[in-house]
N, C-alpha and C. Protein backbone atom coordinates (compact mmCIF):
# COMPACT_ATOMS: atom_id res chain seq x y z
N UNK A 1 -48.51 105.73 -20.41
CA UNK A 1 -49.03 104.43 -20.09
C UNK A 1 -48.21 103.85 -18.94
N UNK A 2 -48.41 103.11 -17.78
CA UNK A 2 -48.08 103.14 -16.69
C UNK A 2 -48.14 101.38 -17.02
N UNK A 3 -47.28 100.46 -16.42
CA UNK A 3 -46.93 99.06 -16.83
C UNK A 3 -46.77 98.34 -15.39
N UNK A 4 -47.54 97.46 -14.46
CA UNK A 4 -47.03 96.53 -13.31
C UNK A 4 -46.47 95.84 -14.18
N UNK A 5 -45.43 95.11 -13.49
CA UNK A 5 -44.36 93.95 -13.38
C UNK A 5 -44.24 93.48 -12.06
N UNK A 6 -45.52 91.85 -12.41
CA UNK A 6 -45.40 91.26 -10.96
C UNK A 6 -44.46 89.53 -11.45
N UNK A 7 -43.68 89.75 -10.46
CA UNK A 7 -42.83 88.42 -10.40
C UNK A 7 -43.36 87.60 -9.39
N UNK A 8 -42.46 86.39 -9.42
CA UNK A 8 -42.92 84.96 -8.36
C UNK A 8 -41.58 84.48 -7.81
N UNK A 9 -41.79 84.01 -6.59
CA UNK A 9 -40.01 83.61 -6.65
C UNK A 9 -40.17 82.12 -6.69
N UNK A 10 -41.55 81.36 -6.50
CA UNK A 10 -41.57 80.31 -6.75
C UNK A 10 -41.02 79.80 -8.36
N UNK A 11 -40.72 78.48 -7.95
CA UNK A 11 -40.08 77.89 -9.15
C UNK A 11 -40.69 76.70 -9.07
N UNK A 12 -41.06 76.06 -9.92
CA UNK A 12 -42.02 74.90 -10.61
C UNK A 12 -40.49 73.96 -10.54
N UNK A 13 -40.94 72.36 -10.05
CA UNK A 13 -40.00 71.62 -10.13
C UNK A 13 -40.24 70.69 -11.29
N UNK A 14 -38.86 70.20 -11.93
CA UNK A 14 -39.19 69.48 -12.77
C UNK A 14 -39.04 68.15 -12.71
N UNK A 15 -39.09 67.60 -13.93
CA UNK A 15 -39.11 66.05 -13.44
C UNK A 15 -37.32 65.80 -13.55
N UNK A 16 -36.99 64.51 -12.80
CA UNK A 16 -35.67 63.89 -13.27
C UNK A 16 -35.50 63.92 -14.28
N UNK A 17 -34.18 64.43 -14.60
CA UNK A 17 -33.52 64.41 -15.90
C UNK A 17 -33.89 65.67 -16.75
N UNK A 18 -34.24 66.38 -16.18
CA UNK A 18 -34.41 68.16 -17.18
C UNK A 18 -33.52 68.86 -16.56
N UNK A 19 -33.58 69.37 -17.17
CA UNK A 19 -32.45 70.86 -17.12
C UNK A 19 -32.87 72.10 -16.02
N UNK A 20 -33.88 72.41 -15.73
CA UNK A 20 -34.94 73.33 -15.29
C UNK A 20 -34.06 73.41 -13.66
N UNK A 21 -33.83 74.69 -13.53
CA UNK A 21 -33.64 75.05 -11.90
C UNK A 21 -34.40 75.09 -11.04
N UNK A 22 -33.63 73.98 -10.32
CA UNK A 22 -35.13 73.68 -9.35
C UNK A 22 -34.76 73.79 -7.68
N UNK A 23 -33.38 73.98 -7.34
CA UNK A 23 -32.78 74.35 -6.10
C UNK A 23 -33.54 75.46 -5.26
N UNK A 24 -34.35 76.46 -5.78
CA UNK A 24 -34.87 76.89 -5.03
C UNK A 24 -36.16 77.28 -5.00
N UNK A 25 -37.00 76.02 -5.19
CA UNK A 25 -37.85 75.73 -4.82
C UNK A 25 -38.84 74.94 -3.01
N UNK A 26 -39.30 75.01 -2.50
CA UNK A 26 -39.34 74.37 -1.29
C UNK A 26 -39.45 73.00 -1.49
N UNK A 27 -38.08 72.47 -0.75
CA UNK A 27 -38.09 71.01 -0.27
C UNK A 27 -37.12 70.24 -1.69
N UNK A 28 -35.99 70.83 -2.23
CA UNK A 28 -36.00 70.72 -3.75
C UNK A 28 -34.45 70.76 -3.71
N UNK A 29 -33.81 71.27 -2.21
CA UNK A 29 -32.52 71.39 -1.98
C UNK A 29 -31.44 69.98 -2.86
N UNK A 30 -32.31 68.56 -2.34
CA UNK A 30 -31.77 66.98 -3.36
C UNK A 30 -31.65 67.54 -4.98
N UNK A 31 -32.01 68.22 -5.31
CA UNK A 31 -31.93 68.32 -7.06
C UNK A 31 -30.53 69.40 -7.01
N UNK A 32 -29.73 69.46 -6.00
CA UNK A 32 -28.85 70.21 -6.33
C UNK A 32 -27.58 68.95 -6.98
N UNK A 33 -27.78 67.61 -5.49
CA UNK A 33 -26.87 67.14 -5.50
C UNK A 33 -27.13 65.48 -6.66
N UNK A 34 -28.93 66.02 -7.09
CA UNK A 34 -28.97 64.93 -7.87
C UNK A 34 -28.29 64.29 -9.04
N UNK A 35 -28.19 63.12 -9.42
CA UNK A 35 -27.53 62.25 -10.57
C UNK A 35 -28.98 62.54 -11.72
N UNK A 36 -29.36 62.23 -11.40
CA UNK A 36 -30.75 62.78 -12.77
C UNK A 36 -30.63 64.05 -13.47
N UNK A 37 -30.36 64.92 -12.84
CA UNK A 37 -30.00 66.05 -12.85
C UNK A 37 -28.78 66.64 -14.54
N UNK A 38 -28.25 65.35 -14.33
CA UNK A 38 -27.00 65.26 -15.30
C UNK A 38 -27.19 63.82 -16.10
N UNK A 39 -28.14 63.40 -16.38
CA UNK A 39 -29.03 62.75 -17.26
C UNK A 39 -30.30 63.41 -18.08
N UNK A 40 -30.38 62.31 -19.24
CA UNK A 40 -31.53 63.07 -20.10
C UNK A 40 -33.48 61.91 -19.52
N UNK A 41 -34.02 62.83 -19.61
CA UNK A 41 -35.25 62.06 -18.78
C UNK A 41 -35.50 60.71 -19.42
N UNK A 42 -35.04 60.23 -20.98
CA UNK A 42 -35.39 58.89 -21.21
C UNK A 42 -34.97 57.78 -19.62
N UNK A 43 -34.10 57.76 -19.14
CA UNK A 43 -34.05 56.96 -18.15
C UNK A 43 -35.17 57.32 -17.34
N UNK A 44 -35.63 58.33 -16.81
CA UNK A 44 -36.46 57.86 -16.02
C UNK A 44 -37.91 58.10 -15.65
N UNK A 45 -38.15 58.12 -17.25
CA UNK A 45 -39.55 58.39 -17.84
C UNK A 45 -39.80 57.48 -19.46
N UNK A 46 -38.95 55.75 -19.32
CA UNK A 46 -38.88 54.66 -20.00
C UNK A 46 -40.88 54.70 -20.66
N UNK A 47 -40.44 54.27 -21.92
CA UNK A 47 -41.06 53.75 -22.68
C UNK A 47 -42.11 53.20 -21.82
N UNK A 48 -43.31 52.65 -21.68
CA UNK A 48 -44.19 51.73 -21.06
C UNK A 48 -43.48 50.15 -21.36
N UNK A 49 -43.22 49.56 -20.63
CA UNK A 49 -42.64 47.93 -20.82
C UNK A 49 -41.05 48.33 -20.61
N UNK A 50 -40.60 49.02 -20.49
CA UNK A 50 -38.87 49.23 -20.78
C UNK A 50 -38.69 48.65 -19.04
N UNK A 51 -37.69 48.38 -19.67
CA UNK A 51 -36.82 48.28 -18.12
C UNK A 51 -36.19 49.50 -17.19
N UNK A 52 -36.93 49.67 -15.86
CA UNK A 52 -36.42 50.54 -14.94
C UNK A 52 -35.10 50.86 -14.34
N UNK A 53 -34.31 49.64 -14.80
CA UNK A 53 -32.77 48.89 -14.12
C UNK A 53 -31.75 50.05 -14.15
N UNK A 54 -31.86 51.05 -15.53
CA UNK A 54 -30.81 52.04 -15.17
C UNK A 54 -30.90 52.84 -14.54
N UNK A 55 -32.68 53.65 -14.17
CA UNK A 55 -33.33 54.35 -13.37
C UNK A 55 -32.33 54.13 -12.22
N UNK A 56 -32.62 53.17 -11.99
CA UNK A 56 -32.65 52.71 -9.95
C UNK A 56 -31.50 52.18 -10.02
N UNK A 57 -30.85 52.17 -10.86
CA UNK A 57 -29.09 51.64 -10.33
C UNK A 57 -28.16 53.18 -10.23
N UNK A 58 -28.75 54.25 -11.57
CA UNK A 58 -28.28 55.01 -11.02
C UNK A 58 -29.26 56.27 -9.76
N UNK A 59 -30.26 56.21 -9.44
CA UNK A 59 -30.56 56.45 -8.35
C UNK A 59 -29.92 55.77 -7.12
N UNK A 60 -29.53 54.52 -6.90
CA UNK A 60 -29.25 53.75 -5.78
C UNK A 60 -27.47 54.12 -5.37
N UNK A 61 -27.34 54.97 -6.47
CA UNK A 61 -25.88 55.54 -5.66
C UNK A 61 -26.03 57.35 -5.89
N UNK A 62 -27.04 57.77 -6.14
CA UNK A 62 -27.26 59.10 -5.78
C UNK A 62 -27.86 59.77 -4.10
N UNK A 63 -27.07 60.77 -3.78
CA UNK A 63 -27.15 61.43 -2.92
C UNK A 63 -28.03 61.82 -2.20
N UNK A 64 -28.99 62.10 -3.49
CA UNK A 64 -30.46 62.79 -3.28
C UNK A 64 -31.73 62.14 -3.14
N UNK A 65 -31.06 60.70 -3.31
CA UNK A 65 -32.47 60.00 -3.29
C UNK A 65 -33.92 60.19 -2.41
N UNK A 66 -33.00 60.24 -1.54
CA UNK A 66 -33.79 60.04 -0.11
C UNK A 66 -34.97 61.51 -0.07
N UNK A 67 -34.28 62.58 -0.30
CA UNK A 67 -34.94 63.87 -0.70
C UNK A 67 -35.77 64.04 -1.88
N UNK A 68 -35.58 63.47 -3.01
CA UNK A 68 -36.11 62.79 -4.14
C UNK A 68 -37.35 62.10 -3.84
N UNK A 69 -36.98 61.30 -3.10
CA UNK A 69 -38.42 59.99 -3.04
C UNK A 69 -39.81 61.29 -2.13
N UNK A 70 -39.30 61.57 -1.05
CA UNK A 70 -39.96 62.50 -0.27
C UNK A 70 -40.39 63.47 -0.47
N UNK A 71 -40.24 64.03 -1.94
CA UNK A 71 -40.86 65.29 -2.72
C UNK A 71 -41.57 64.33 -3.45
N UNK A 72 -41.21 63.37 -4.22
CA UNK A 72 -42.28 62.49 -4.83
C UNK A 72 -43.30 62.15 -4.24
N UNK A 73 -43.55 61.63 -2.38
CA UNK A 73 -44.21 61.57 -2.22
C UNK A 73 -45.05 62.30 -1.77
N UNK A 74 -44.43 63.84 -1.47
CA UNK A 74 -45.29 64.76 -1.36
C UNK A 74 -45.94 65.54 -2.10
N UNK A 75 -45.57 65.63 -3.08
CA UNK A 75 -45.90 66.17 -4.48
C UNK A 75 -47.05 65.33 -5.60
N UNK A 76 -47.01 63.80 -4.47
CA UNK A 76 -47.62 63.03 -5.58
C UNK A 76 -47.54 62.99 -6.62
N UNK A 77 -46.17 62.56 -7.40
CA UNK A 77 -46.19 62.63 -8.42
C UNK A 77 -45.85 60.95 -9.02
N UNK A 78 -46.41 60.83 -10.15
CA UNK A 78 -47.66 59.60 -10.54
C UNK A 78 -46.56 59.27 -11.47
N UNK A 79 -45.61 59.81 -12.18
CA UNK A 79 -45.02 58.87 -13.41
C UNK A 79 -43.85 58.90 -13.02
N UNK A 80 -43.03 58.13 -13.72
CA UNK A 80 -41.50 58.13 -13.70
C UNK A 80 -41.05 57.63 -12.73
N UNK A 81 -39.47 57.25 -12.47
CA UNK A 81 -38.88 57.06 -10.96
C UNK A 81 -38.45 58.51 -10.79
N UNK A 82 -38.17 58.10 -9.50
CA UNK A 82 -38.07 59.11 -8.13
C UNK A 82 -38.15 58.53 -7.37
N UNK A 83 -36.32 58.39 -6.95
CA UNK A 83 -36.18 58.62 -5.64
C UNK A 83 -36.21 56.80 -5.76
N UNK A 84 -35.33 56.38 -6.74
CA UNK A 84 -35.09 54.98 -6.88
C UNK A 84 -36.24 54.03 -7.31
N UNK A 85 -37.83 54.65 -6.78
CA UNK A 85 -39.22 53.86 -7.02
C UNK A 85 -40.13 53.85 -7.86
N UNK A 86 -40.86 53.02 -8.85
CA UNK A 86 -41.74 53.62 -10.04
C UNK A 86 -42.67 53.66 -9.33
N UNK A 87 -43.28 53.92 -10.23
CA UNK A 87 -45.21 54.63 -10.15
C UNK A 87 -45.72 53.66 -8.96
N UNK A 88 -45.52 52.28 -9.30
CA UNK A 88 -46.31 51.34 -8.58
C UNK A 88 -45.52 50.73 -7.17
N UNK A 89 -44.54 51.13 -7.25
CA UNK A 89 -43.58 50.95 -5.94
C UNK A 89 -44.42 52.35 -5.04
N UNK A 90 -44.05 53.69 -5.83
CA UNK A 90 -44.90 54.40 -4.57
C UNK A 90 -45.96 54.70 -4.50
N UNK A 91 -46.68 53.82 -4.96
CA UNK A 91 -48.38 53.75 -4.83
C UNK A 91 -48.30 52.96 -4.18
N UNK A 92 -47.87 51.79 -3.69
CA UNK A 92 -47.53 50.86 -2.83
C UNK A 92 -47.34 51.32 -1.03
N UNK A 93 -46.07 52.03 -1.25
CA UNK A 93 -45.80 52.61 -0.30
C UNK A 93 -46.79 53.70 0.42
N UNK A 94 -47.14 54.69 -0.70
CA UNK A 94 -48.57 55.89 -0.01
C UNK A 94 -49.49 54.47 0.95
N UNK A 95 -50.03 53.58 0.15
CA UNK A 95 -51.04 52.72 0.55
C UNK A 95 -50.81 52.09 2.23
N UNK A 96 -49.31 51.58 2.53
CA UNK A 96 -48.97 51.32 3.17
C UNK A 96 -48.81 52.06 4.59
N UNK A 97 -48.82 53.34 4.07
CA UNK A 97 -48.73 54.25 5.12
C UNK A 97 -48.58 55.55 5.64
């Protein structure tokens, strides 16, 4: 019996605050030096009504933000912060421009 073994070198990124290796993925280099990274996702995937405040205070002194927000917005991705901004901050921003 004769068996392929096909691999991927892509890697699926995850959200802030998982564990999941995501450095080498394209455009994903910020999750090396991210603060989320070394958090658990309750911060920044809050309850509906919770307060965002620890999200974005500790985003607002992470490294990666800036690389963060810019996969968020390329990736379109719809929940959580990233990259210091919630859902409706960068729906705001896409809209804007």
């Amino acid at each position: 019996m004769n068996t392929v073994t096909t691999t991927t070198s892509a890697t699926a990124v995850s959200a802030p605050g998982t564990s999941a290796a995501t450095a080498t993925a394209p455009g994903t280099a910020w999750y090396e030096v991210a603060l989320c990274a070394q958090t658990g996702p309750e911060f920044f995937f809050p309850e509906p009504g919770s307060s965002l405040r620890d999200a974005k205070r500790l985003c607002a002194a992470c490294e990666g933000r800036a690389g963060c927000l810019e996969y968020a917005l390329a990736n379109d991705e719809r929940f959580g912060v990233w990259g210091g901004l919630s859902e409706s901050e960068r729906h705001a921003l896409r809209q804007r421009g």
